[in-house]
C-alpha atoms as a PDB file:
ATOM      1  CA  UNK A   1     -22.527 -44.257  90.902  1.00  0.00           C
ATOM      2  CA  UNK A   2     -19.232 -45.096  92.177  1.00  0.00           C
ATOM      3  CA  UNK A   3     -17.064 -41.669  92.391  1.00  0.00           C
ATOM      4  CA  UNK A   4     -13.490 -41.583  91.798  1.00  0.00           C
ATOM      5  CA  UNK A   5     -13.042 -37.546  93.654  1.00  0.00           C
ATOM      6  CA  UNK A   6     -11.166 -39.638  96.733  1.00  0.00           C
ATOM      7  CA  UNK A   7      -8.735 -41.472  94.721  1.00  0.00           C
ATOM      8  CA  UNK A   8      -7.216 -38.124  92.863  1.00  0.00           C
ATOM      9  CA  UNK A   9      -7.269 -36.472  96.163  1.00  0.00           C
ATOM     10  CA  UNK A  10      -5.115 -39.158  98.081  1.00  0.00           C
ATOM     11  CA  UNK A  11      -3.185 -39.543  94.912  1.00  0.00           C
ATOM     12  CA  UNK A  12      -2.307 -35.276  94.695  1.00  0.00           C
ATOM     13  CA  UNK A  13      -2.988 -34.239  98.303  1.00  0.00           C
ATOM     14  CA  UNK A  14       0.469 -32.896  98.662  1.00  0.00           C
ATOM     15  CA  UNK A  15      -0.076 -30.099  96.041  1.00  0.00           C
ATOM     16  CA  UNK A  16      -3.347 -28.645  97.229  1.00  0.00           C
ATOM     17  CA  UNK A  17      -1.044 -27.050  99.666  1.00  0.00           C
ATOM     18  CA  UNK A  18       1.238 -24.864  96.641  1.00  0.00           C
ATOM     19  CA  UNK A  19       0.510 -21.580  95.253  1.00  0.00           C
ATOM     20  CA  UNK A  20      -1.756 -21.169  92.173  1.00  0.00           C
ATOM     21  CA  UNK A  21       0.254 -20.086  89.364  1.00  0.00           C
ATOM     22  CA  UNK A  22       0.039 -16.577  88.099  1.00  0.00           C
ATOM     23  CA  UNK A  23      -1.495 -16.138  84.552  1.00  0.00           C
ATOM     24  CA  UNK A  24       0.644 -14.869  81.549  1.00  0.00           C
ATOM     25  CA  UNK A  25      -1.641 -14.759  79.109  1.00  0.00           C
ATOM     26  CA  UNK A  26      -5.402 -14.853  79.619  1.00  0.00           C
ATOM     27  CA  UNK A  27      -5.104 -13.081  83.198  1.00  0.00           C
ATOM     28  CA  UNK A  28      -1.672 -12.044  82.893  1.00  0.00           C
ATOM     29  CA  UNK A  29      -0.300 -11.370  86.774  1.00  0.00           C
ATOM     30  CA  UNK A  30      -3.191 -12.901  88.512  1.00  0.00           C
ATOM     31  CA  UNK A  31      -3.777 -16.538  89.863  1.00  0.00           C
ATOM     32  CA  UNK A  32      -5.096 -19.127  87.532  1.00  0.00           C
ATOM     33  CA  UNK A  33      -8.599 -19.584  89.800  1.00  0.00           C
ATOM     34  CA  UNK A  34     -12.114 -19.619  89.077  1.00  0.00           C
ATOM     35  CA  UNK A  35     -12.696 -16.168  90.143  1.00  0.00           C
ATOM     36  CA  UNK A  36     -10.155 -14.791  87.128  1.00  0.00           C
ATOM     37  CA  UNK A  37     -11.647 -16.806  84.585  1.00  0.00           C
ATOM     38  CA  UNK A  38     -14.941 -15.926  85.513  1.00  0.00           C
ATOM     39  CA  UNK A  39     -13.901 -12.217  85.123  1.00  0.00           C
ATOM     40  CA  UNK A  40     -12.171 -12.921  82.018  1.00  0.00           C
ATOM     41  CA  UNK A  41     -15.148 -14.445  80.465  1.00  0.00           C
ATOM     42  CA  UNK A  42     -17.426 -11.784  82.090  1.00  0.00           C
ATOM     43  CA  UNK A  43     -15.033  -8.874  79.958  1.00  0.00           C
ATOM     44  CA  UNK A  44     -15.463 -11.286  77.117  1.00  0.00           C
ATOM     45  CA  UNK A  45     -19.658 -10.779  77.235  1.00  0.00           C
ATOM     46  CA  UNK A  46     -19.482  -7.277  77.986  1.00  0.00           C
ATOM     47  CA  UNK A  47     -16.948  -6.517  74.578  1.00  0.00           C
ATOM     48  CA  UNK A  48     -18.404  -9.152  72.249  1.00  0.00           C
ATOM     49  CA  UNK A  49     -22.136  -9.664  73.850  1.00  0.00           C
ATOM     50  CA  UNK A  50     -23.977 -12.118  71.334  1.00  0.00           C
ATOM     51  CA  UNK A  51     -21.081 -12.907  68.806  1.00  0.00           C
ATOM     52  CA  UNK A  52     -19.166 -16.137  68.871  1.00  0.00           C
ATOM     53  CA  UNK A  53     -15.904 -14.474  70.094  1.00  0.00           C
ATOM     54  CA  UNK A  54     -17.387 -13.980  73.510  1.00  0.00           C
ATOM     55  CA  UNK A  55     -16.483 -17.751  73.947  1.00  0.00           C
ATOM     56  CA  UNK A  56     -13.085 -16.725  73.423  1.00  0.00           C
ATOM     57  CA  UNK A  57     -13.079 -18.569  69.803  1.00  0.00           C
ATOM     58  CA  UNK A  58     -10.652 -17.482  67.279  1.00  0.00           C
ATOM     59  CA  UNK A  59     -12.712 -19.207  64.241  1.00  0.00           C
ATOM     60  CA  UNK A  60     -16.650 -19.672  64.629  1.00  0.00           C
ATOM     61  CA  UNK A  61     -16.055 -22.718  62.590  1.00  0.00           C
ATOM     62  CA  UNK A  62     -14.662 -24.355  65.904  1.00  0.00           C
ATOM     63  CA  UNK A  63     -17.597 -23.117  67.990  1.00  0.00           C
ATOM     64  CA  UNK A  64     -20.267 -24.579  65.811  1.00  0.00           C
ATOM     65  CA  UNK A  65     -18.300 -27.596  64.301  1.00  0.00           C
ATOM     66  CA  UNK A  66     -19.000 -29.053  68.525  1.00  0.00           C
ATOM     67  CA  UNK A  67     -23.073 -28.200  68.047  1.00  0.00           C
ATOM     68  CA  UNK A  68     -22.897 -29.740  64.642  1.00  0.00           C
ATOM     69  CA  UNK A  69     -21.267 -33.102  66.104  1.00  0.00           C
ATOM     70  CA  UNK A  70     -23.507 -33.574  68.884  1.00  0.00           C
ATOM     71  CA  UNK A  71     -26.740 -33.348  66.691  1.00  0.00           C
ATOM     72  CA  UNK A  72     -24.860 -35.814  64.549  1.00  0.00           C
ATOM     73  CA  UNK A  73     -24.682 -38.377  67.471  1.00  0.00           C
ATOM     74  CA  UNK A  74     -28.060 -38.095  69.882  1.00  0.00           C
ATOM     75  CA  UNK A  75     -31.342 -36.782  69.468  1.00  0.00           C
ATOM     76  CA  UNK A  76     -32.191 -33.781  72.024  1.00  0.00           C
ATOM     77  CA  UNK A  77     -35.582 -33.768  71.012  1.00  0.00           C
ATOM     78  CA  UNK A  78     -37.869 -33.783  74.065  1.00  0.00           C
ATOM     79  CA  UNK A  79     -34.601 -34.541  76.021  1.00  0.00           C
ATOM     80  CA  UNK A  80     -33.380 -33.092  79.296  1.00  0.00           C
ATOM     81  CA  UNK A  81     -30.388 -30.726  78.742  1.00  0.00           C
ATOM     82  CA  UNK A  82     -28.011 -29.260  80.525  1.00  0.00           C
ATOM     83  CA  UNK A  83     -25.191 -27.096  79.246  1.00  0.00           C
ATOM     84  CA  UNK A  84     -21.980 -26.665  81.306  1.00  0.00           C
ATOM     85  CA  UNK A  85     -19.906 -23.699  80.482  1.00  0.00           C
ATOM     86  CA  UNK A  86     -22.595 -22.038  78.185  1.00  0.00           C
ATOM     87  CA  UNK A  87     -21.196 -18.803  77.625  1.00  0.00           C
ATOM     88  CA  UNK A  88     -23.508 -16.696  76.060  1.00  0.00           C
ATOM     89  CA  UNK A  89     -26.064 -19.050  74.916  1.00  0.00           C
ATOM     90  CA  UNK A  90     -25.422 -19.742  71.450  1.00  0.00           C
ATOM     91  CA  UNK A  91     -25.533 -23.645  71.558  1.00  0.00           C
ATOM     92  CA  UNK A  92     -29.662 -22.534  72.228  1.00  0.00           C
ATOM     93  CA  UNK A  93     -29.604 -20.011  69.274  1.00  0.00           C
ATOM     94  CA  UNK A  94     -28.236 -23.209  67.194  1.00  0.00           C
ATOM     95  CA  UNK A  95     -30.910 -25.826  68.675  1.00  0.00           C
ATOM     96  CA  UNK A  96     -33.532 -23.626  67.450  1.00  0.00           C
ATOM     97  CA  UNK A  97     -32.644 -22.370  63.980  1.00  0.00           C
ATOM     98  CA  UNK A  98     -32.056 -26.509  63.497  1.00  0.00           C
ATOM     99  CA  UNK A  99     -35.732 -26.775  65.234  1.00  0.00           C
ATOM    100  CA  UNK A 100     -34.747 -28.886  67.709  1.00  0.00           C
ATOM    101  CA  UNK A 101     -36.643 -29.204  71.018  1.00  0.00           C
ATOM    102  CA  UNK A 102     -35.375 -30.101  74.244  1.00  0.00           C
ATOM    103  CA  UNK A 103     -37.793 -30.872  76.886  1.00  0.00           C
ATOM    104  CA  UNK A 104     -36.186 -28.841  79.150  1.00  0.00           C
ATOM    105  CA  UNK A 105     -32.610 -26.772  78.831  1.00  0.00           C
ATOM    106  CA  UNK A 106     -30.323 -25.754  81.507  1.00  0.00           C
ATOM    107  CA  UNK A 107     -27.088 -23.447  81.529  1.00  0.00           C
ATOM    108  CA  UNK A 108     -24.368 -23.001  84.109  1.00  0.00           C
ATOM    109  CA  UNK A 109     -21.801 -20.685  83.903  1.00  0.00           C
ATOM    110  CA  UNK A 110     -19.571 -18.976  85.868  1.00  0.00           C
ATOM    111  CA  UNK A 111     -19.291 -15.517  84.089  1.00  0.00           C
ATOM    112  CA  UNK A 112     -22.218 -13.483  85.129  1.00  0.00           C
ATOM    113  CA  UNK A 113     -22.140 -11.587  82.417  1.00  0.00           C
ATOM    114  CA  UNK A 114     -22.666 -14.151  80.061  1.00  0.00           C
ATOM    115  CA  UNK A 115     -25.393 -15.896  81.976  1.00  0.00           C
ATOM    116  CA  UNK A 116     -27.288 -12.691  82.178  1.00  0.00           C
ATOM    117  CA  UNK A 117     -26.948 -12.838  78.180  1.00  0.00           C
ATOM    118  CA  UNK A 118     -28.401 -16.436  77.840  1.00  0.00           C
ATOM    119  CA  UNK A 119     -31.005 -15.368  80.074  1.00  0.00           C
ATOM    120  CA  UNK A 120     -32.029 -12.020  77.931  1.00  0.00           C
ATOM    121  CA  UNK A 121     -32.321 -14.146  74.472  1.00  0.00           C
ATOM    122  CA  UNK A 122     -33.253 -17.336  75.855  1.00  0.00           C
ATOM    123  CA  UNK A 123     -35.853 -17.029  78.235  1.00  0.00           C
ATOM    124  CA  UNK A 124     -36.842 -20.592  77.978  1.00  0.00           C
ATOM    125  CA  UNK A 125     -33.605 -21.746  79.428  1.00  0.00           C
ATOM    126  CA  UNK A 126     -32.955 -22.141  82.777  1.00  0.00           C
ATOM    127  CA  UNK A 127     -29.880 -20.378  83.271  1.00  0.00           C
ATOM    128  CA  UNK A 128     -27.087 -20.494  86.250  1.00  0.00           C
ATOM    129  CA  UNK A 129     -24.230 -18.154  87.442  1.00  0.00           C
ATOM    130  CA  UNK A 130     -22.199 -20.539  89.247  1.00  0.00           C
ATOM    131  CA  UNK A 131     -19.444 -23.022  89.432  1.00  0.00           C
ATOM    132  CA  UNK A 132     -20.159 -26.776  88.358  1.00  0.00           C
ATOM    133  CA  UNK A 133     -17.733 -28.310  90.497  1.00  0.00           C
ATOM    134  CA  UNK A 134     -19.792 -27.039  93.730  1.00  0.00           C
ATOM    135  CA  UNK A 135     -23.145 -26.305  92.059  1.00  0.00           C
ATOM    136  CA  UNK A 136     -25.913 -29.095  93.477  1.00  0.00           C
ATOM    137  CA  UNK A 137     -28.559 -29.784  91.098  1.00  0.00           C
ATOM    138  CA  UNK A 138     -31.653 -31.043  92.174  1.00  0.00           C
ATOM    139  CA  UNK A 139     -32.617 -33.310  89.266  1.00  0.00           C
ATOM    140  CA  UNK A 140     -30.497 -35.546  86.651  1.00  0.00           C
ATOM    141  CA  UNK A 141     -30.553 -34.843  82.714  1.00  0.00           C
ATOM    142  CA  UNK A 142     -30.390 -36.783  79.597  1.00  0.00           C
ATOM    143  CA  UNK A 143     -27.573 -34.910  78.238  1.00  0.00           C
ATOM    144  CA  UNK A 144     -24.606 -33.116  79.802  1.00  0.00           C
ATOM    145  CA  UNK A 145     -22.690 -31.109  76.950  1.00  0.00           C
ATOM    146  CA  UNK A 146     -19.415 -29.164  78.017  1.00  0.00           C
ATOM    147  CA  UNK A 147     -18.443 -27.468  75.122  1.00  0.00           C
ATOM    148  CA  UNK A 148     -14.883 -26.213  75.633  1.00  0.00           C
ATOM    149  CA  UNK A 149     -14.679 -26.508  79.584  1.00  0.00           C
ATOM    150  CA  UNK A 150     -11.542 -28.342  79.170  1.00  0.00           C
ATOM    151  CA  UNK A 151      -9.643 -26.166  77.996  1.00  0.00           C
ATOM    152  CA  UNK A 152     -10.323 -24.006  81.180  1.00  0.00           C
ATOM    153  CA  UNK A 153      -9.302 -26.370  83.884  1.00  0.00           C
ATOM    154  CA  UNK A 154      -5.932 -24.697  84.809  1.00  0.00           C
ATOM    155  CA  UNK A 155      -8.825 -22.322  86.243  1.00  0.00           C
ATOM    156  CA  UNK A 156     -10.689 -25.085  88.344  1.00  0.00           C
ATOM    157  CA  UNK A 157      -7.926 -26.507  89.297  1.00  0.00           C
ATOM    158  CA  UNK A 158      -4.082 -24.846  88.960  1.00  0.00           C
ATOM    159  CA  UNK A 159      -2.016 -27.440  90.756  1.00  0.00           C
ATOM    160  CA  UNK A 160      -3.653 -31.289  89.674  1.00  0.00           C
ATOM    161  CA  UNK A 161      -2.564 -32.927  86.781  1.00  0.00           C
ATOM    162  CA  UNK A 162      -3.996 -31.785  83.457  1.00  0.00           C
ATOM    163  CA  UNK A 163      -4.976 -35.724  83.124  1.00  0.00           C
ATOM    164  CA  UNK A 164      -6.822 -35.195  86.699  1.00  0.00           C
ATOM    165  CA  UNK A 165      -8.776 -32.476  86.082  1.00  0.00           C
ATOM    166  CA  UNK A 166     -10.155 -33.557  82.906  1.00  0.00           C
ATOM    167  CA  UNK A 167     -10.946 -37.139  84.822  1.00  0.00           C
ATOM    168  CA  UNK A 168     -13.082 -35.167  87.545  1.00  0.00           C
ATOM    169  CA  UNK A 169     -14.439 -32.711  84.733  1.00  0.00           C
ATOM    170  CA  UNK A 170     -16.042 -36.253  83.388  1.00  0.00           C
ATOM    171  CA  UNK A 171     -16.887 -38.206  86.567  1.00  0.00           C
ATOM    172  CA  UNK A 172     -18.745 -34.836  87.968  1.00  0.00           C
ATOM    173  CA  UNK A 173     -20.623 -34.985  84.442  1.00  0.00           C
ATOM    174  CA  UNK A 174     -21.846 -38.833  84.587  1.00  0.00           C
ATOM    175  CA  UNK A 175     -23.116 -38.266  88.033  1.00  0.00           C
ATOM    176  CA  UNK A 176     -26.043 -35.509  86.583  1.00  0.00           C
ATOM    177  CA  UNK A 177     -26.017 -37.601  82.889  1.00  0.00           C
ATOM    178  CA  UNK A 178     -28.675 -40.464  82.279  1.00  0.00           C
ATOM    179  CA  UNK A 179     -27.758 -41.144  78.509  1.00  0.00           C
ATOM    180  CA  UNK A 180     -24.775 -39.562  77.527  1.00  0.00           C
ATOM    181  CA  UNK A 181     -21.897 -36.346  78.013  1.00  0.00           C
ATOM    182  CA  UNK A 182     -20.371 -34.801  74.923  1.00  0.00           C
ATOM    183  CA  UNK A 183     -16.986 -32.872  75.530  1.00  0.00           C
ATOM    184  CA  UNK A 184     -14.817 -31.221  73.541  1.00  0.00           C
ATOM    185  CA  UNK A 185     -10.735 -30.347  73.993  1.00  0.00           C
ATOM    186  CA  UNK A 186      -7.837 -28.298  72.057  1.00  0.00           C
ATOM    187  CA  UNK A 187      -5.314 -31.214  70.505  1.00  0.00           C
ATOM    188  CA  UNK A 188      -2.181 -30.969  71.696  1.00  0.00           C
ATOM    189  CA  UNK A 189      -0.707 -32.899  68.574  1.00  0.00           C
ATOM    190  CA  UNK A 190      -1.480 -29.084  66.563  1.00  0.00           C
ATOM    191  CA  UNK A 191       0.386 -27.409  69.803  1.00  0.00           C
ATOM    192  CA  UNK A 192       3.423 -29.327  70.887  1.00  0.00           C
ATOM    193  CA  UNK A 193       4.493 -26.703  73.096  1.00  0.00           C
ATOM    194  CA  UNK A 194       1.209 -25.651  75.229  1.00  0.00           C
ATOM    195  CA  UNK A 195       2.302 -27.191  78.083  1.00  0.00           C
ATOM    196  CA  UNK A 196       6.286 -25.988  78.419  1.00  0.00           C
ATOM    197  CA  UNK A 197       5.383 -22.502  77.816  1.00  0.00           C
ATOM    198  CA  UNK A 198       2.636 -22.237  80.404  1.00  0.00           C
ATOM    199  CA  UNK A 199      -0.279 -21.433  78.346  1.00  0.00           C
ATOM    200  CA  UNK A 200      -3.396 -21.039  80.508  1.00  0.00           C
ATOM    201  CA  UNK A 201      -5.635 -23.203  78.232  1.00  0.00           C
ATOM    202  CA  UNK A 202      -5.347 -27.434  78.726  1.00  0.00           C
ATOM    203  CA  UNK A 203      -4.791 -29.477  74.911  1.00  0.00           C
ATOM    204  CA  UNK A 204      -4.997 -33.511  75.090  1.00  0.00           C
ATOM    205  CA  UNK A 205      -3.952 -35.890  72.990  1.00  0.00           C
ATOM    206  CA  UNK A 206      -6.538 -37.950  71.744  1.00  0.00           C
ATOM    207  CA  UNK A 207      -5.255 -40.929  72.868  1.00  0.00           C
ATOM    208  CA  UNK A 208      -5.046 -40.019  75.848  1.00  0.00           C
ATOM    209  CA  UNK A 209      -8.921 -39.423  76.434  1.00  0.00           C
ATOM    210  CA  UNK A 210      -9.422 -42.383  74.577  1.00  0.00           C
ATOM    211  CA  UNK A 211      -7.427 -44.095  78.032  1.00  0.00           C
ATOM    212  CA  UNK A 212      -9.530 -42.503  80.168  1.00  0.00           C
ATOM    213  CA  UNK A 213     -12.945 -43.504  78.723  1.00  0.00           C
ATOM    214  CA  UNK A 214     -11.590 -47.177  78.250  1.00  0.00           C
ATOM    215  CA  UNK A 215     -14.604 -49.591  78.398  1.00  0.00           C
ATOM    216  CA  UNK A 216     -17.337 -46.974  77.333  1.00  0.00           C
ATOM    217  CA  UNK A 217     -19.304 -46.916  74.494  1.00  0.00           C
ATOM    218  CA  UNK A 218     -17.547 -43.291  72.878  1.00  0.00           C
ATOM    219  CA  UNK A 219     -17.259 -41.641  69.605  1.00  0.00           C
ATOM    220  CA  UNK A 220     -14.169 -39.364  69.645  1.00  0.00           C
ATOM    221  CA  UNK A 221     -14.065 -37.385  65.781  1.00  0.00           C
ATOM    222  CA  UNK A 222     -11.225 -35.064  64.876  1.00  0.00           C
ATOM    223  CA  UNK A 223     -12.554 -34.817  61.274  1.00  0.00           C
ATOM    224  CA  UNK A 224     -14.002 -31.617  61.821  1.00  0.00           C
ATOM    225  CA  UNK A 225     -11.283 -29.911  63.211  1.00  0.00           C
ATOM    226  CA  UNK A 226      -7.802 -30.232  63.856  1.00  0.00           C
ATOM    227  CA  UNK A 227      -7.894 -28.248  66.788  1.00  0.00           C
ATOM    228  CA  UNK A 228     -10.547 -29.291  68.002  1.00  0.00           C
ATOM    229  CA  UNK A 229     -11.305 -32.701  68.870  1.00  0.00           C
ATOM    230  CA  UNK A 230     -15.103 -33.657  70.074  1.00  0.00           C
ATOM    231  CA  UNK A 231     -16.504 -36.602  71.856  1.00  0.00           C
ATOM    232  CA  UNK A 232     -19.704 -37.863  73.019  1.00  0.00           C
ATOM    233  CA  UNK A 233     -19.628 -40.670  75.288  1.00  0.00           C
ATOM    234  CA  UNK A 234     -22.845 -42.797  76.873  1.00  0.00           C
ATOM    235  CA  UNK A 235     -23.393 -43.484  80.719  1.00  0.00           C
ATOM    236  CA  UNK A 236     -23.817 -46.864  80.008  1.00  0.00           C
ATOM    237  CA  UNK A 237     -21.581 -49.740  77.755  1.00  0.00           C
ATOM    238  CA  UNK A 238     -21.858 -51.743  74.952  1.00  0.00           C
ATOM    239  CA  UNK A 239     -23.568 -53.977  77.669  1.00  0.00           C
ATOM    240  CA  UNK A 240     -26.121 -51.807  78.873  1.00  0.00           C
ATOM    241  CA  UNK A 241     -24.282 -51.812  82.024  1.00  0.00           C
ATOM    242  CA  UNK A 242     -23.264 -48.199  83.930  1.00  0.00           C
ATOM    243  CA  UNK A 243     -19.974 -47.376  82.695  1.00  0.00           C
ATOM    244  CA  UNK A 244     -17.066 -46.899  85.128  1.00  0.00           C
ATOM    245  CA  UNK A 245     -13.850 -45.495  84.710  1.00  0.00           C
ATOM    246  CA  UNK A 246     -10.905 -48.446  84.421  1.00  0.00           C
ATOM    247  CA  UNK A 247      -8.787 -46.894  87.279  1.00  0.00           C
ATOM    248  CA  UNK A 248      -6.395 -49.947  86.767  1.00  0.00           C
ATOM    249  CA  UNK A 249      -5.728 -49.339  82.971  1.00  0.00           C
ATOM    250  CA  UNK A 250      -5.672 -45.120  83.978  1.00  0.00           C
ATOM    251  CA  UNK A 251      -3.169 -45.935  86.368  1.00  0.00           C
ATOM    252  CA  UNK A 252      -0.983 -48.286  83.980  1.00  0.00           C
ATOM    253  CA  UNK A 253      -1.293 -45.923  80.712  1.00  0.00           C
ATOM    254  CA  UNK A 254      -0.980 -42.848  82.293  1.00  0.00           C
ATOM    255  CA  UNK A 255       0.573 -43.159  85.229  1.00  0.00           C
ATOM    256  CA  UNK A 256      -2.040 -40.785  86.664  1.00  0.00           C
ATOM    257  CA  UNK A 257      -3.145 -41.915  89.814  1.00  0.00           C
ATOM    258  CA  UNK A 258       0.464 -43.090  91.226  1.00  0.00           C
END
């Protein structure tokens, strides 16, 4: 698969070199970096342990609406699976009360804390303290779900482009996905303001994503939350051929990679 890492790099290079920003609200005084999310998430699992508000949701509704849609759209049964951002497991906890049955399922998360909670109540998973971006797997899944790692990518990466980060978010997801990745991201149409007042968390605008993923065979659904928009989109097009990002129509739309 044909990566698109370089062309963000040459196109930002010139802001790797700035400081992080400092948190106001989720790590209030401390950089926006993978370390302090990782130990805001890890207070998160040690507080709320097995309840939904360890994933830092205000509404379960919005947690479960995302495991809802994706059961809606693919079959995981006797699929590969791998779950980026798992928090404490409770995507597993959902497969099985619906009885479904991946062949295998993977986590990766960076809290600790809430990796050592999808390893206590779901032995069966193979689950990872660590940091997708860096983290080498050794084998390729069916699936890839990333169930509200957008949000969170002032964390992975404080000084790119909102637009950016989300674009290497999905390009680092096709490279371990055979069949398909399903996302999901906070609507910035419900929060006009997210971005001028510095909140830590990333909202898109639907069309926006629906840019980026120009040419693939997608299915983007607010219906099931205003907040909360979800997507599942498939490696491969309407063709059957490997879908690639249109860096030309990015580049026009958005403006992203000038």
């Amino acid at each position: 698969m044909q990566h698109i890492h370089s062309h963000l790099r040459n196109a930002s290079d010139h802001k790797d070199e700035i400081e992080p920003p400092i948190g106001k609200y989720l790590v209030p005084g401390e950089l926006l970096s993978p370390e302090s999310l990782a130990g805001y998430y890890n207070s998160n699992a040690l507080e709320a342990k097995t309840n939904y508000d360890a994933n830092d949701w205000a509404d379960p509704a919005q947690m479960y609406t995302q495991f809802s849609f994706v059961l809606e759209h693919v079959n995981l049964n006797g699929k590969h699976l791998l779950d980026v951002g798992s928090g404490n497991g409770l995507f597993f906890g959902y497969l099985d009360e619906k009885h479904v049955q991946p062949e295998s399922r993977t986590a990766i998360d960076l809290a600790e804390e809430q990796i050592r909670l999808v390893q206590e109540h779901y032995p069966g998973v193979n689950a990872i303290a660590g940091d997708f971006f860096n983290y080498e797997f050794e084998q390729t899944f069916d699936v890839v779900t990333l169930f509200g790692v957008a949000p969170c990518l002032k964390f992975m990466f404080p000084n790119k482009s909102r637009l950016a980060a989300l674009l290497r978010l999905l390009d680092r997801a096709m490279h371990y996905a055979r069949e398909a990745v399903a996302f999901s991201f906070l609507n910035q149409n419900c929060y006009e303001n997210a971005e001028s007042e510095g909140y830590e968390y990333l909202y898109f605008y639907p069309e926006e994503v629906c840019t980026l993923l120009s040419g693939a065979k997608y299915t983007l659904s607010t219906s099931h939350n205003d907040l909360v928009t979800n997507v599942l989109f498939y490696t491969h097009d309407h063709a059957g051929d490997p879908f690639r990002f249109n860096l030309n129509r990015i580049d026009d739309q958005l403006g992203l990679l000038r």
